[in-house]
Structure formats: C-alpha cells, structure tokens
C-alpha atoms as a PDB file:
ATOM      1  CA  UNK A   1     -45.793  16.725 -64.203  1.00  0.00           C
ATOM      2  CA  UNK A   2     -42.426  18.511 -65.187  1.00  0.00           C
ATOM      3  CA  UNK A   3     -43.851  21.600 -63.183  1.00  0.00           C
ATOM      4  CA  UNK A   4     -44.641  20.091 -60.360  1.00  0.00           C
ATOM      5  CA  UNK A   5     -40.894  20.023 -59.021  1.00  0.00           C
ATOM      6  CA  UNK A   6     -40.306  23.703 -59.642  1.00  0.00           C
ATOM      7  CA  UNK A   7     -42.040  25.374 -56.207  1.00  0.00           C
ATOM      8  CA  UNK A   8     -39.946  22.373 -54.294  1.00  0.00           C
ATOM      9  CA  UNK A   9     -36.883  23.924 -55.863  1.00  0.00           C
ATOM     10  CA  UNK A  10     -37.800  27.537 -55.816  1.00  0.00           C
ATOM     11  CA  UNK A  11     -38.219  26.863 -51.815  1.00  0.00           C
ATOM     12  CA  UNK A  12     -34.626  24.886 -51.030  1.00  0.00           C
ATOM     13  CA  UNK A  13     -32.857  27.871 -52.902  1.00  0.00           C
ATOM     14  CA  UNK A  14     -34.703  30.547 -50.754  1.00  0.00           C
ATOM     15  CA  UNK A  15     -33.681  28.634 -48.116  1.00  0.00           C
ATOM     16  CA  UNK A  16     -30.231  27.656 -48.631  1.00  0.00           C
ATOM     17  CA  UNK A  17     -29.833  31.459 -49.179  1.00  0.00           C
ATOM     18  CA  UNK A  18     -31.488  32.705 -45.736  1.00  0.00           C
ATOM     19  CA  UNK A  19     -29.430  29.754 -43.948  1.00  0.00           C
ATOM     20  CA  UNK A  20     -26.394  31.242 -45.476  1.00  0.00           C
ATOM     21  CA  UNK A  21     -27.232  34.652 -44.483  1.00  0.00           C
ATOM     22  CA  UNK A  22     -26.854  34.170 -40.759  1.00  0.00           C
ATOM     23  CA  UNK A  23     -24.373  31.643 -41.113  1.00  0.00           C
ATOM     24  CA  UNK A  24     -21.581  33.717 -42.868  1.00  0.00           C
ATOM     25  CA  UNK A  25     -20.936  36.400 -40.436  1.00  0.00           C
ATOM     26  CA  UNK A  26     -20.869  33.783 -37.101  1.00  0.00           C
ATOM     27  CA  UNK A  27     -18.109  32.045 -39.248  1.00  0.00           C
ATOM     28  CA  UNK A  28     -16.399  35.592 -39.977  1.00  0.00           C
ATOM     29  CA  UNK A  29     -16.747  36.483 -36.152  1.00  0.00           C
ATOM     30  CA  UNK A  30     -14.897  33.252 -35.757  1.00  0.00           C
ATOM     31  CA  UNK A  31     -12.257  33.352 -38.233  1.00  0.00           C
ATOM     32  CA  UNK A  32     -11.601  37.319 -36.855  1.00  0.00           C
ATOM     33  CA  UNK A  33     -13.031  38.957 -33.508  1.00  0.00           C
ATOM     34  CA  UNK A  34     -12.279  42.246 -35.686  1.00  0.00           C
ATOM     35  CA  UNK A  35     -15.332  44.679 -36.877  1.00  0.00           C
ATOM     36  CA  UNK A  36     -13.980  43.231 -40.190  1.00  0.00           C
ATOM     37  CA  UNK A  37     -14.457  39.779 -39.875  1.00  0.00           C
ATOM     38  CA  UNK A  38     -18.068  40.303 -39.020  1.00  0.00           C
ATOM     39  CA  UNK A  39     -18.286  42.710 -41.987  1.00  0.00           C
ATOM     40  CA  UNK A  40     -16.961  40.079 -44.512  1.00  0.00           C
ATOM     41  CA  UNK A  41     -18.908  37.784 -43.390  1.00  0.00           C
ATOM     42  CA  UNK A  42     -22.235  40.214 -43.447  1.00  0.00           C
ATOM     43  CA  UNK A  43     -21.294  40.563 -46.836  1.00  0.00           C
ATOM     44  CA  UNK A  44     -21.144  37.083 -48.252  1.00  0.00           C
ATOM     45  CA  UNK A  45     -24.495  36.391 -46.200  1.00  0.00           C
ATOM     46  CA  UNK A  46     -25.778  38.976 -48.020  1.00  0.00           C
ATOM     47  CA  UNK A  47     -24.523  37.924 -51.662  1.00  0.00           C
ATOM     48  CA  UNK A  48     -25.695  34.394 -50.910  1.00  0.00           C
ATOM     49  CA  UNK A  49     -29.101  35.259 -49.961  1.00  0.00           C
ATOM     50  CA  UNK A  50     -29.462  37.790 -53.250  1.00  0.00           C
ATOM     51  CA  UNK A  51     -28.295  34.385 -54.627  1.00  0.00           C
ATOM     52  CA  UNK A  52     -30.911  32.287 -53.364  1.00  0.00           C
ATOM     53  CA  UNK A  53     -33.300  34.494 -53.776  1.00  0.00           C
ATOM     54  CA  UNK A  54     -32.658  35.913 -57.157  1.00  0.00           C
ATOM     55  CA  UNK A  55     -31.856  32.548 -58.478  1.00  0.00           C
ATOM     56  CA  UNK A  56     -33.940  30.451 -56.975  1.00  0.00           C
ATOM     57  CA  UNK A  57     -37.315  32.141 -58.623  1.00  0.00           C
ATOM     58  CA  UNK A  58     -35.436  33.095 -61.401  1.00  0.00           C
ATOM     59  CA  UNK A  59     -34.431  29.442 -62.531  1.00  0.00           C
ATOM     60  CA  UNK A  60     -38.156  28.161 -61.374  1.00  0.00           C
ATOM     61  CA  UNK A  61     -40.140  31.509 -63.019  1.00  0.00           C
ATOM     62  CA  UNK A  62     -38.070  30.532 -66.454  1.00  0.00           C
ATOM     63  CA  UNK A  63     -38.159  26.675 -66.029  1.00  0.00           C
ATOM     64  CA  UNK A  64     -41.889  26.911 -65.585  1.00  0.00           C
ATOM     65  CA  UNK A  65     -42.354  28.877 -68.623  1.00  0.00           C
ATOM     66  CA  UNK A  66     -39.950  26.383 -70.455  1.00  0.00           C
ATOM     67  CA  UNK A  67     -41.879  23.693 -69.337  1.00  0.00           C
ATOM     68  CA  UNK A  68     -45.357  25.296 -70.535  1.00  0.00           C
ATOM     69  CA  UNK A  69     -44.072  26.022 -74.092  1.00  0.00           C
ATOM     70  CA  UNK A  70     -42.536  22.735 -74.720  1.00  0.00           C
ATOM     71  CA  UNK A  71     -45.639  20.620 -73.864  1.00  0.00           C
ATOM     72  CA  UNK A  72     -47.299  23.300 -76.148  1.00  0.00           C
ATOM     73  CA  UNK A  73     -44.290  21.994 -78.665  1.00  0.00           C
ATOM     74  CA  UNK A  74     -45.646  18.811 -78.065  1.00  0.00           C
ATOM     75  CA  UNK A  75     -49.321  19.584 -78.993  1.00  0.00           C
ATOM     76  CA  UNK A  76     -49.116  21.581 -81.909  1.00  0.00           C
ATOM     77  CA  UNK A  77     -46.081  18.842 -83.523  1.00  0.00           C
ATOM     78  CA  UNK A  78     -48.362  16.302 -82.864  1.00  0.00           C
ATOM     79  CA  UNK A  79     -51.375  17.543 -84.685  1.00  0.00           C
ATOM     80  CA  UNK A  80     -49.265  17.831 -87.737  1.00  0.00           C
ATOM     81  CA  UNK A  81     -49.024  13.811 -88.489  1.00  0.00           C
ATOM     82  CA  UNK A  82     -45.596  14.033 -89.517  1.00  0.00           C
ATOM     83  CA  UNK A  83     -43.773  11.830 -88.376  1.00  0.00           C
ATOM     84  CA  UNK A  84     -39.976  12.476 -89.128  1.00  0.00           C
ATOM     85  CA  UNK A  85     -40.978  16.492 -88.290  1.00  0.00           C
ATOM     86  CA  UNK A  86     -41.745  15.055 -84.734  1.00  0.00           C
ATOM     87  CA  UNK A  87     -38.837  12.770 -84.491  1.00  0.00           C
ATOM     88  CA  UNK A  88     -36.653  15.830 -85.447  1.00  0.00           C
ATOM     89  CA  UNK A  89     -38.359  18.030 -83.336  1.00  0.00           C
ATOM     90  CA  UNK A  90     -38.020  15.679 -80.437  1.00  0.00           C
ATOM     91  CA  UNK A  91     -34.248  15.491 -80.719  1.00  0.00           C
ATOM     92  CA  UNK A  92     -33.710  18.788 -80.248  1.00  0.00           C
ATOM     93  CA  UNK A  93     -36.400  19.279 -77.692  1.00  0.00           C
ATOM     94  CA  UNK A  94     -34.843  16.457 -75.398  1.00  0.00           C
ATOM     95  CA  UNK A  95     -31.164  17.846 -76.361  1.00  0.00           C
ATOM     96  CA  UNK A  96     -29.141  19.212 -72.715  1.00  0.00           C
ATOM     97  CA  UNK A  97     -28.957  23.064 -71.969  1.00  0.00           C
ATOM     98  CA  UNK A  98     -26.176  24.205 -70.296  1.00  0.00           C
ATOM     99  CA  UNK A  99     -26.456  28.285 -70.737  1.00  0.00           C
ATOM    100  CA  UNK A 100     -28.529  30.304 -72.078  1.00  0.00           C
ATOM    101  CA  UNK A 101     -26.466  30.587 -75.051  1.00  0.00           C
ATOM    102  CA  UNK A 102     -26.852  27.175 -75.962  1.00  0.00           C
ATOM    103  CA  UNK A 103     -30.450  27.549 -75.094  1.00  0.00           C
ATOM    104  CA  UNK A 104     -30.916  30.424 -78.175  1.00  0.00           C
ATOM    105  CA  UNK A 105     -29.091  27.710 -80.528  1.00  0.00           C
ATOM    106  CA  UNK A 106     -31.529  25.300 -79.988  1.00  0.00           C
ATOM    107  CA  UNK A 107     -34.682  27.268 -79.938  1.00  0.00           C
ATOM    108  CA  UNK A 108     -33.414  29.463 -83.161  1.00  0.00           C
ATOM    109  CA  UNK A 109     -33.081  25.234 -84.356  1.00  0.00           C
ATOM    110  CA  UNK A 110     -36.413  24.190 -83.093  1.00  0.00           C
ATOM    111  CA  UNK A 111     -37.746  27.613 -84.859  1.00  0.00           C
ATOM    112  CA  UNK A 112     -36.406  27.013 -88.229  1.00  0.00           C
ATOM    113  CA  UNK A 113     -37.208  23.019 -88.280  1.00  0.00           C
ATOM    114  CA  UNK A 114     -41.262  24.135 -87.951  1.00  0.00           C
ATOM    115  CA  UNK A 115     -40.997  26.653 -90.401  1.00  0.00           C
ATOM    116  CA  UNK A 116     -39.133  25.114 -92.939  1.00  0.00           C
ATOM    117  CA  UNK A 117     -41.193  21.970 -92.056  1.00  0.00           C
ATOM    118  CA  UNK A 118     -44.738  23.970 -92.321  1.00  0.00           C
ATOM    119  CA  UNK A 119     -43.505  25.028 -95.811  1.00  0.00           C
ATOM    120  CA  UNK A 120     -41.954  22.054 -97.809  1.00  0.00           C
ATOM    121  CA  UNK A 121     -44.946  20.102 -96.344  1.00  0.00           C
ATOM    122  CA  UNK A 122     -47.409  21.879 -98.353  1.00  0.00           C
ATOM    123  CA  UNK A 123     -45.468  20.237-101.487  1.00  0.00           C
ATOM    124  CA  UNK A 124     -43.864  16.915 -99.762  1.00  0.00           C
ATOM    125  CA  UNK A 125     -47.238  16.050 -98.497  1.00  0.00           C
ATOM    126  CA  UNK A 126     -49.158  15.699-101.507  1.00  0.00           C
ATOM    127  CA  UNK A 127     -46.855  14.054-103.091  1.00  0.00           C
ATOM    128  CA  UNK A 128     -46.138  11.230-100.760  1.00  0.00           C
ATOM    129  CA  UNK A 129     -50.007  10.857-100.193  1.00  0.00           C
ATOM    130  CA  UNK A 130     -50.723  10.420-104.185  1.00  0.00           C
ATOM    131  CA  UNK A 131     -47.436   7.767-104.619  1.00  0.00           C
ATOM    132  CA  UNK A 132     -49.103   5.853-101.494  1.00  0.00           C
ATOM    133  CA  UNK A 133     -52.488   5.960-101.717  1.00  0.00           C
ATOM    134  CA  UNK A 134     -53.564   7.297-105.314  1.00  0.00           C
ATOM    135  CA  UNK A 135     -56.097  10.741-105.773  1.00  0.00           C
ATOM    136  CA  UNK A 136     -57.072   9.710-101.874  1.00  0.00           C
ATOM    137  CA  UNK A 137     -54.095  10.020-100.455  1.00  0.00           C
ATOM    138  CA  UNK A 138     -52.791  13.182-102.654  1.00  0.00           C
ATOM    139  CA  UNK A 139     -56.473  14.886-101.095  1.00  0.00           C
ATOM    140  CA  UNK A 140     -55.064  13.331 -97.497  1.00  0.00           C
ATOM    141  CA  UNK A 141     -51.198  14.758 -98.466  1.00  0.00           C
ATOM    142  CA  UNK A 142     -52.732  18.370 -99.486  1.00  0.00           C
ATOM    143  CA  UNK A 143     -55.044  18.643 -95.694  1.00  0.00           C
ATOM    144  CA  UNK A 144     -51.888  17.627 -93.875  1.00  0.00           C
ATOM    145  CA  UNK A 145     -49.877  19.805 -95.699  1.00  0.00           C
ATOM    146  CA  UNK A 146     -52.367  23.212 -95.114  1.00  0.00           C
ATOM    147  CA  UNK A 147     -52.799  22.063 -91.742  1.00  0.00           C
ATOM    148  CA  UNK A 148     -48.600  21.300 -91.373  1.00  0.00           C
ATOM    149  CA  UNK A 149     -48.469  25.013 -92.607  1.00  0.00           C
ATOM    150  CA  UNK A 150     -49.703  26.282 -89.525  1.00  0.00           C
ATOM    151  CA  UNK A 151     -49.031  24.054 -86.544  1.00  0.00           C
ATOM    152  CA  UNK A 152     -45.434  23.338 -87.775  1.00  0.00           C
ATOM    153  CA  UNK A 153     -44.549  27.058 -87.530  1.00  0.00           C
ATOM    154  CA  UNK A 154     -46.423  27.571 -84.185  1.00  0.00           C
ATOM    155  CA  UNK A 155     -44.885  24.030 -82.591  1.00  0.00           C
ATOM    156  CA  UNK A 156     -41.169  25.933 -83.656  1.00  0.00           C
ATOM    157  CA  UNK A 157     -42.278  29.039 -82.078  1.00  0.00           C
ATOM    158  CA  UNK A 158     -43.009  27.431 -79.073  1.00  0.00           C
ATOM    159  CA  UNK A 159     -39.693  25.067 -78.913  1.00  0.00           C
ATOM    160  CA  UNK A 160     -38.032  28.212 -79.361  1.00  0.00           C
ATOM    161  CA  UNK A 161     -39.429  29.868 -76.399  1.00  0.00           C
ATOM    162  CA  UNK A 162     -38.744  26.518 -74.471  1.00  0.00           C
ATOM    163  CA  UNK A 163     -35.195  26.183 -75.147  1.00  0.00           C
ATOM    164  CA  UNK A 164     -34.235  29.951 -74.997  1.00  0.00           C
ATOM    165  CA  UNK A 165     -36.117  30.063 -71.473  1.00  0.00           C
ATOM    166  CA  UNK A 166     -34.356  26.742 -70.341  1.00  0.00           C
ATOM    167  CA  UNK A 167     -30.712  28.214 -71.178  1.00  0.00           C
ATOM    168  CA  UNK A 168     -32.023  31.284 -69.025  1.00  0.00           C
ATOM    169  CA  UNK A 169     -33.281  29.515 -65.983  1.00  0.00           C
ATOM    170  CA  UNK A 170     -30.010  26.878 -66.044  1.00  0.00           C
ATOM    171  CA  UNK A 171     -27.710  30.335 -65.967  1.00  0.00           C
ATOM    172  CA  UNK A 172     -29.746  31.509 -63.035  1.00  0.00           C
ATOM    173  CA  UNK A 173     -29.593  28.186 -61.100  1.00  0.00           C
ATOM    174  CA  UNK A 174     -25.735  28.791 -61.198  1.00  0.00           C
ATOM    175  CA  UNK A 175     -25.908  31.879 -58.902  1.00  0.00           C
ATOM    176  CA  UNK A 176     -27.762  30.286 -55.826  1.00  0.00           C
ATOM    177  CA  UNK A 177     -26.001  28.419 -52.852  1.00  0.00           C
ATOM    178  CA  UNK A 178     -25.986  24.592 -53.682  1.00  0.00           C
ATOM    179  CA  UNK A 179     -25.078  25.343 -57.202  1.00  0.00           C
ATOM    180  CA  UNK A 180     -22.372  27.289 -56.198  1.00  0.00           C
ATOM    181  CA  UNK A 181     -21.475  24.379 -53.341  1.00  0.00           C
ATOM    182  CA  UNK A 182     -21.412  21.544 -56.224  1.00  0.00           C
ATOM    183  CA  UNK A 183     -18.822  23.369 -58.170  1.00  0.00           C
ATOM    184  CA  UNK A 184     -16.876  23.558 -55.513  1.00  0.00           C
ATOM    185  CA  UNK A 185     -17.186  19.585 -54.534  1.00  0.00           C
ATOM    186  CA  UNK A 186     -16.639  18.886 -57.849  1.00  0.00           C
ATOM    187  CA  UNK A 187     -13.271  20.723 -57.369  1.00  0.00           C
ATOM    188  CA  UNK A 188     -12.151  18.391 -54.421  1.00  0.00           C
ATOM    189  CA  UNK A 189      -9.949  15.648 -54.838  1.00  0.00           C
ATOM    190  CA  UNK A 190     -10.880  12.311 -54.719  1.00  0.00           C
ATOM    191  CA  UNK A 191      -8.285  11.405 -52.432  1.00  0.00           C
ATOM    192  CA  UNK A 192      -6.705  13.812 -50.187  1.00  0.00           C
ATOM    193  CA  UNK A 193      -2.884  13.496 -50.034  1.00  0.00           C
ATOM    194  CA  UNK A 194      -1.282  12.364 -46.920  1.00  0.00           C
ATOM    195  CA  UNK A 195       1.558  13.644 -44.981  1.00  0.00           C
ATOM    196  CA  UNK A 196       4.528  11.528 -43.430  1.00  0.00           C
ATOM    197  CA  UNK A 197       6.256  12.875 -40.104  1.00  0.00           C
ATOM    198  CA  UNK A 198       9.108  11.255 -38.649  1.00  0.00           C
ATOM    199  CA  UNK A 199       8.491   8.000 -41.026  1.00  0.00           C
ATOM    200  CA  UNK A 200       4.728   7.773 -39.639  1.00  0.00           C
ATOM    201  CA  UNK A 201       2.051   8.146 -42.449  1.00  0.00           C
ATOM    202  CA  UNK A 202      -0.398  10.599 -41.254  1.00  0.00           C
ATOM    203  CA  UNK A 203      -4.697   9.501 -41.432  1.00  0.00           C
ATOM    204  CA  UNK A 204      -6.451  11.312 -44.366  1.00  0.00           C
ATOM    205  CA  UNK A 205      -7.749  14.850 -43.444  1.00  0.00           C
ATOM    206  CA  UNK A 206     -11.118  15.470 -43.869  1.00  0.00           C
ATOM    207  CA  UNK A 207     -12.114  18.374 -45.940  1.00  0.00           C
ATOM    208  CA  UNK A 208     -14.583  20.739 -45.066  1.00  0.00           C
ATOM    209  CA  UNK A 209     -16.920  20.992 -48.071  1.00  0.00           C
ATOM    210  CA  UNK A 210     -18.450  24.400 -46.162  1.00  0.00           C
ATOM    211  CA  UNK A 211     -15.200  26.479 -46.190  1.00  0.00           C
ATOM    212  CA  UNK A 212     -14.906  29.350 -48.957  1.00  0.00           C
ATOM    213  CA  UNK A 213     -18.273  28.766 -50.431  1.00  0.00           C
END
C-alpha cells in the first residue's frame, strides 16, 4: 500500500513542471515586451520543468525502492522473534527523514542494531530461554539465536537501504515546483500589514502566492 501513492506523485510533479514551462515566459512577456523578458522567463520554464521532471521520478524511483526494502525490514525482523530487536528496529524505521544526510544516520543505525542484534543473540538467547523455560527453552534460545544471526543482519541491511534511499528521494522532492511553492508560502506572513493614507486604513492586500516562484 505505501507504493501505491508514488505514480500519483511522480505524475503531479511532471505536471506541475510542464505547466510551469509555458507559463513562465507569458508572465516574462508580461512583466517586459523586451527579447529579455521572454528569455528570462524561457529560462525559469525551463529550470522548473528539469525540476519536475528530474524530481518528480527521482523522489518516486527512490521512495519506491525505500518502500520495498523497509517492508523487507519488516519480514526478515519479524522472523527473528525478538521482540525488543523489533521494537528498536521499529523506532528508527518510523523515525522522520528530512535529507539524505539524515537518511545515512539512520540506515548506518538500522545497520548496526541487526548486526549487533544477530550477534549478542546467539548468547542472550540461550540464556533467557534456559532461565524461562529450563533445557527446553535454552534448545528454543540457541534456534532463535542461529536463526537471529542471520535475519537480524539482513533486516539491518535492508533498513539501511530504506532510510538512505528515503533521505535521497525527500532531497529530490525539494527541487520540483510545489515543493519549491510551499517554501515559499511558508515564507508569507500570516497577516499582511496595512497601510493608512490620509487617516483611512487601507483593506489587506492580497498576495500572490505565484509571483517569484
């Protein structure tokens, strides 16, 4: 289900960015009649539709793959039977990328939690199965800890390639039109001050949230 949003996406960037492309140089031709106005505004249609397109299948291409590899996460940490491994591995699975950089912190996180989990398991296992359940559970403890060995160390590698491909597609997102549109809202006051002429107070202006974009 997390994938199924990503085409949707991929498409409104591609299209923001072709929209933008004939709209920039009609709003140059109006802001200057001059072969220069046209030419500025050629060139932001231009940037805007690399944008869009660049962007837009970048951030989908990389949030697909993080998608993939962190319900892969999910299947290998799940076939360990640990529970705290999973509850750690879940925090930092469900923990907000902003940039890529942040993206390699968590996934070099998520990496070292499965292997350091794979190998104290082989020990912690067996132990906590023989205090619970006698020569039973130490046989139950020393299975999950061989089979801990292996899927704890995969799960990591996976929840590394999630989060290191999320921080990737989130830096990509930034460079398409509606990303670039909500910074700049987000920039706008929330009240726009008001002008008085000749002791009348002036009505609010209303900003136009498609100048400079």
């Amino acid at each position: 289900l997390d994938v199924i949003p990503t085409p949707i996406s991929v498409w409104g960037d591609v299209r923001g960015g072709v929209r933008q492309f004939f709209y920039e140089p009609s709003r140059g031709l109006v802001r200057s009649t001059s072969v220069f106005g046209i030419a500025s505004g050629l060139a932001t249609g231009t940037a805007q539709l690399a944008g869009g397109f660049l962007g837009g299948m970048g951030a989908g291409a990389f949030g697909l793959m993080s998608n993939l590899s962190g319900g892969l996460s999910n299947v290998l940490g799940n076939l360990s039977f640990d529970p705290q491994y999973n509850a750690d591995r879940m925090q930092t699975q469900q923990s907000l990328v902003t940039d890529s950089r942040q993206g390699l912190r968590l996934g070099v996180q998520a990496l070292t939690d499965g292997i350091v989990g794979g190998m104290s398991g082989v020990i912690s296992n067996p132990i906590r199965g023989a205090v619970q359940g006698g020569a039973s559970g130490f046989a139950k403890g020393v299975g999950r800890g061989l089979v801990g060995a292996v899927v704890k160390p995969l799960s990591g590698i996976a929840g590394f390639a999630s989060k290191t491909t999320e921080g990737i597609a989130f830096d990509a997102k930034r460079v398409t039109p509606a990303a670039q549109l909500a910074r700049k809202q987000q920039h706008l006051r929330a009240r726009q001050p008001r002008r008085i002429i000749d002791g009348v107070l002036l009505k609010y202006p209303k900003p136009s949230l498609t100048e400079d974009i």
